[in-house]
Protein backbone atom coordinates (compact mmCIF):
# COMPACT_ATOMS: atom_id res chain seq x y z
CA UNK A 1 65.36 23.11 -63.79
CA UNK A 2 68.23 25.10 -65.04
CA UNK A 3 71.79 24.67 -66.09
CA UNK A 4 73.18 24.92 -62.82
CA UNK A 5 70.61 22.48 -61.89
CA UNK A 6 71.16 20.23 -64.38
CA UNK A 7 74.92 20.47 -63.33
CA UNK A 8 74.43 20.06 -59.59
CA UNK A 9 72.76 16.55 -60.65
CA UNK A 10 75.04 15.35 -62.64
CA UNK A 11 77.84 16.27 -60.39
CA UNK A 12 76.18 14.14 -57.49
CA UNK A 13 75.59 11.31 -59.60
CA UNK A 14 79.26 11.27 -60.60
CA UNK A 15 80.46 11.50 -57.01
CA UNK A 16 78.06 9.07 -55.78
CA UNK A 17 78.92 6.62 -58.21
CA UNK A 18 82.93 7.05 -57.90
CA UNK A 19 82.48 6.97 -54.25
CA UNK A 20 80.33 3.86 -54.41
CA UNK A 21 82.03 2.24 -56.99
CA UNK A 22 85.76 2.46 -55.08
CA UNK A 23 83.53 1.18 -51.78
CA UNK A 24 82.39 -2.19 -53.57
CA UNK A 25 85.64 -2.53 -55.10
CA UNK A 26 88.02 -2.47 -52.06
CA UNK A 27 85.36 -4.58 -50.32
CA UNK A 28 85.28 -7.21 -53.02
CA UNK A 29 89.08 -7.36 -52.28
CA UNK A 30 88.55 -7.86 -48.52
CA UNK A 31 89.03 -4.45 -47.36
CA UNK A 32 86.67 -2.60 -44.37
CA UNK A 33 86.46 0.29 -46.00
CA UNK A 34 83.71 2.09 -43.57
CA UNK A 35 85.77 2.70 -39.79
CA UNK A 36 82.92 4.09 -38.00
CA UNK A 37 82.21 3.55 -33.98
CA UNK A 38 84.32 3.17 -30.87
CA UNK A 39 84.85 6.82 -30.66
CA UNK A 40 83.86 8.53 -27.36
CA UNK A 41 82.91 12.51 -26.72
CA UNK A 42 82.69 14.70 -29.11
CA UNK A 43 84.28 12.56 -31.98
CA UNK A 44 81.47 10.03 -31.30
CA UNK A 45 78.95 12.80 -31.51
CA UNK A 46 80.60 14.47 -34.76
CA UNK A 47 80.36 11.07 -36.11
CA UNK A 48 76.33 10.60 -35.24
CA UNK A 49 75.70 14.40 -36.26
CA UNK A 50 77.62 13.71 -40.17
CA UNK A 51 75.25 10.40 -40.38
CA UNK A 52 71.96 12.57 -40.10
CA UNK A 53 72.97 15.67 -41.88
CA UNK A 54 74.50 14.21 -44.73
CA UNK A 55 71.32 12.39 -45.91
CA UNK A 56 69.38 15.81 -44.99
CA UNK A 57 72.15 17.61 -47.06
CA UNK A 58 71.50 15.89 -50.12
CA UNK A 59 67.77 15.30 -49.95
CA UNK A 60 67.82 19.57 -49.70
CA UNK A 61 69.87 19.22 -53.06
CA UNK A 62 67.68 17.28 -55.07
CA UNK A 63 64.79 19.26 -53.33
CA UNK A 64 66.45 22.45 -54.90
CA UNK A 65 67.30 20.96 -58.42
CA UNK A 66 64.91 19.44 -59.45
CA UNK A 67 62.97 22.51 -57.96
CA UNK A 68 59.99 19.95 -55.64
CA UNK A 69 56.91 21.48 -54.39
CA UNK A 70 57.80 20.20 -50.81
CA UNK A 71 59.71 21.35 -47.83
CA UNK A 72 60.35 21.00 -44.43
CA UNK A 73 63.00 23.22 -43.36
CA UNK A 74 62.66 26.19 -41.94
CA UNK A 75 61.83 29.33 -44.54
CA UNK A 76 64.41 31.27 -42.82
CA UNK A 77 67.10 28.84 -44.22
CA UNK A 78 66.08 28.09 -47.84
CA UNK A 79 65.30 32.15 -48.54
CA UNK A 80 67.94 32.81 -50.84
CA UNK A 81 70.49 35.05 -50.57
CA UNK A 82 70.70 37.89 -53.35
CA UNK A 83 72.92 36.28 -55.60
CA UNK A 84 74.45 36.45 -58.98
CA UNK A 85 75.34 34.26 -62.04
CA UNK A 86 78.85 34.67 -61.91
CA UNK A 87 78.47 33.05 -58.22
CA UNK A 88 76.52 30.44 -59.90
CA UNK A 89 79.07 29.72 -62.56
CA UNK A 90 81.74 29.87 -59.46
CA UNK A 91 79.95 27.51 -57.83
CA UNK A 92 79.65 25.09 -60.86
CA UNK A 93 83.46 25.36 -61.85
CA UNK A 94 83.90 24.78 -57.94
CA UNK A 95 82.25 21.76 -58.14
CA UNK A 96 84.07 20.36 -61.10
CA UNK A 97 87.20 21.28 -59.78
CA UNK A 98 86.33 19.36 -56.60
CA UNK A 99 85.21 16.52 -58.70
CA UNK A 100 88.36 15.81 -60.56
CA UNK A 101 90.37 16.55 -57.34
CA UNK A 102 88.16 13.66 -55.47
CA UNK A 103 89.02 11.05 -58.01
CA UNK A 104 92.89 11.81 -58.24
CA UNK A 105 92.79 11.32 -54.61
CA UNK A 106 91.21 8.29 -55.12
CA UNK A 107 93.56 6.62 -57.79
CA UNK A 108 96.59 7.96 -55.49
CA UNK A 109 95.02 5.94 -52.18
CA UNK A 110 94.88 2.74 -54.88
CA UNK A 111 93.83 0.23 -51.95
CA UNK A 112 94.49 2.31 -49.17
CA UNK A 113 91.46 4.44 -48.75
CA UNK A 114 89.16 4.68 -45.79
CA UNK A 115 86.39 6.35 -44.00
CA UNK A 116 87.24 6.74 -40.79
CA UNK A 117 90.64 5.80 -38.68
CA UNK A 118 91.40 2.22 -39.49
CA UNK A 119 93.50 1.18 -36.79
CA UNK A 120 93.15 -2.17 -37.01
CA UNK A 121 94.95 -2.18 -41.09
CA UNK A 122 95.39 1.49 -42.10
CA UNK A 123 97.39 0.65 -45.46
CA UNK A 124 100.90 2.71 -46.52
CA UNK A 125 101.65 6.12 -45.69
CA UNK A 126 100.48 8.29 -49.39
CA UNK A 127 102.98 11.01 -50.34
CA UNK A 128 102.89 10.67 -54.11
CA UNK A 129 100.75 11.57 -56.65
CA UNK A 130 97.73 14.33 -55.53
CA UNK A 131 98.94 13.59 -51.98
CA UNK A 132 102.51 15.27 -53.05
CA UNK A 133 100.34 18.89 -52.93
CA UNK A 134 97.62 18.59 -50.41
CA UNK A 135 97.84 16.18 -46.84
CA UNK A 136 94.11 15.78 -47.81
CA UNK A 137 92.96 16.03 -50.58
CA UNK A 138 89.67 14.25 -49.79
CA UNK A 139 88.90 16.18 -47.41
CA UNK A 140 89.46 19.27 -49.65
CA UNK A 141 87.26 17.74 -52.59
CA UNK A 142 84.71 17.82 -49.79
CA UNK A 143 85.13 21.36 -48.53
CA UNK A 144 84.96 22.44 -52.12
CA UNK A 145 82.15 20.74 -53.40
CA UNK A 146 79.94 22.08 -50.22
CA UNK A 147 81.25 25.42 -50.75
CA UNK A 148 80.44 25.12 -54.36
CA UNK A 149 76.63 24.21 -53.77
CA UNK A 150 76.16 27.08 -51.54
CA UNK A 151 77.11 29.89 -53.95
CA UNK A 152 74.84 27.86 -56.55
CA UNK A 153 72.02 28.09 -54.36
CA UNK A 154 72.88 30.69 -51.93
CA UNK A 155 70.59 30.16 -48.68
CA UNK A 156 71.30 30.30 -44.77
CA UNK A 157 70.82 26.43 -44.73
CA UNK A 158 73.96 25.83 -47.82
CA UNK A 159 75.86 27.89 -45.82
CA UNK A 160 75.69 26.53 -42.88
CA UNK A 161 75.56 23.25 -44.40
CA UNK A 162 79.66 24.71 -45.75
CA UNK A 163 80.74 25.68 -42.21
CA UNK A 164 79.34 22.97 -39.97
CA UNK A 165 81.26 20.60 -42.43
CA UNK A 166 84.63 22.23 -42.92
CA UNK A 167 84.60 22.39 -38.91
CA UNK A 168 83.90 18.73 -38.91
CA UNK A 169 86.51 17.85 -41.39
CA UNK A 170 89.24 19.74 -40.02
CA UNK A 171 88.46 18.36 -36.49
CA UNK A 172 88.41 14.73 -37.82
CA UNK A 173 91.92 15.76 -40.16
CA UNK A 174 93.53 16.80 -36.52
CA UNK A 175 92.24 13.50 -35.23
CA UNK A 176 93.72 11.60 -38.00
CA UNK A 177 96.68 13.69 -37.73
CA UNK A 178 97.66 12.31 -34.63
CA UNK A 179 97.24 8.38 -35.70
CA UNK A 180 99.17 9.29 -38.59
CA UNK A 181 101.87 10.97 -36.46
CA UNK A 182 101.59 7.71 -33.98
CA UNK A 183 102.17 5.05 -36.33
CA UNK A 184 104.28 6.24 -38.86
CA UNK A 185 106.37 8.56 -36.55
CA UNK A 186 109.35 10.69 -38.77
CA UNK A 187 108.00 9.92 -42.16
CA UNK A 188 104.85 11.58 -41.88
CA UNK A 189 106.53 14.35 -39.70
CA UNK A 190 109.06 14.87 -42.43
CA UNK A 191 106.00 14.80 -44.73
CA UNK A 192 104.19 17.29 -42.57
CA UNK A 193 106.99 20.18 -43.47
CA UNK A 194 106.98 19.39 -47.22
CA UNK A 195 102.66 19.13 -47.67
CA UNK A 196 100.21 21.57 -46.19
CA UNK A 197 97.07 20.43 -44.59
CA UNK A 198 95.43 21.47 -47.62
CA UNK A 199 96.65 23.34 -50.24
């Protein structure tokens, strides 16, 4: 293991645990934090196609970091790309960037985050704090932090790993885009001219 290894880890383990620890905590309060199902077409298979890669995506992380004799993907996708260690340290300060942006989005949704469209008690409408610069910043954590492992391991599979996601999260931001528009009419559309999507 290297630095960037060492980095990568520690990285996951902090977004694992701030992820997890906001989950038990809204759902010790009563909230359904997970909105998965009910979806038909090609949001239902979006759905079913982040709920197997995800777990793939960060076995392949540990896989890399903590540099196991064991693989199962093809060799075409691990190969590395010729790299650099300024990509590495890009993909590093990526990462932390993404990190810090993750929980700020977090303390800004106080009780109102969710995964998923929850129609049934979707919270208030966030405009303040992170959510005063990007619509989503979630969603941008996300994009970062996958673009951020693939320049700090630089393979086929990262990269595709970086594109099949940020598709996938803009297509469910467009889907949420249109609840949003739905149920809270002209204050998200006035919020919509003063916030980009992302940043």
């Amino acid at each position: 293991m290297n630095i960037y290894d060492y980095l990568q880890i520690v990285s996951l383990v902090i977004f694992l645990a701030v992820f997890s620890g906001r989950t038990i905590w809204l759902k010790r309060k009563g909230t359904v934090v997970f909105r998965f199902g009910g979806k038909k077409g090609f949001p239902a298979f979006l759905e079913k196609l982040f709920l197997i890669f995800f777990p793939l995506w960060l076995l392949e992380i540990f896989i890399f970091a903590l540099d196991l004799k064991f693989q199962f993907l093809p060799d075409v996708l691990i190969r590395p790309f010729p790299g650099s260690v300024l990509s590495q340290v890009a993909g590093i300060c990526i990462i932390i960037v993404s990190i810090f942006l993750f929980i700020g989005a977090l303390v800004s949704f106080k009780a109102s985050w969710r995964i998923g469209i929850d129609q049934v008690a979707p919270g208030g409408l966030m405009t303040t704090g992170i959510f005063a610069i990007s619509r989503n910043p979630v969603f941008l954590s996300m994009n970062l932090y996958f673009l951020g492992t693939f320049l700090i391991y630089a393979n086929l599979f990262f990269l595709l790993s970086f594109i099949c996601m940020a598709f996938g999260f803009h297509f469910q931001i467009r889907e949420e885009e249109k609840f949003l528009c739905s149920k809270y009419g002209a204050p998200y559309f006035q919020y919509m001219t003063h916030v980009r999507r992302y940043i």
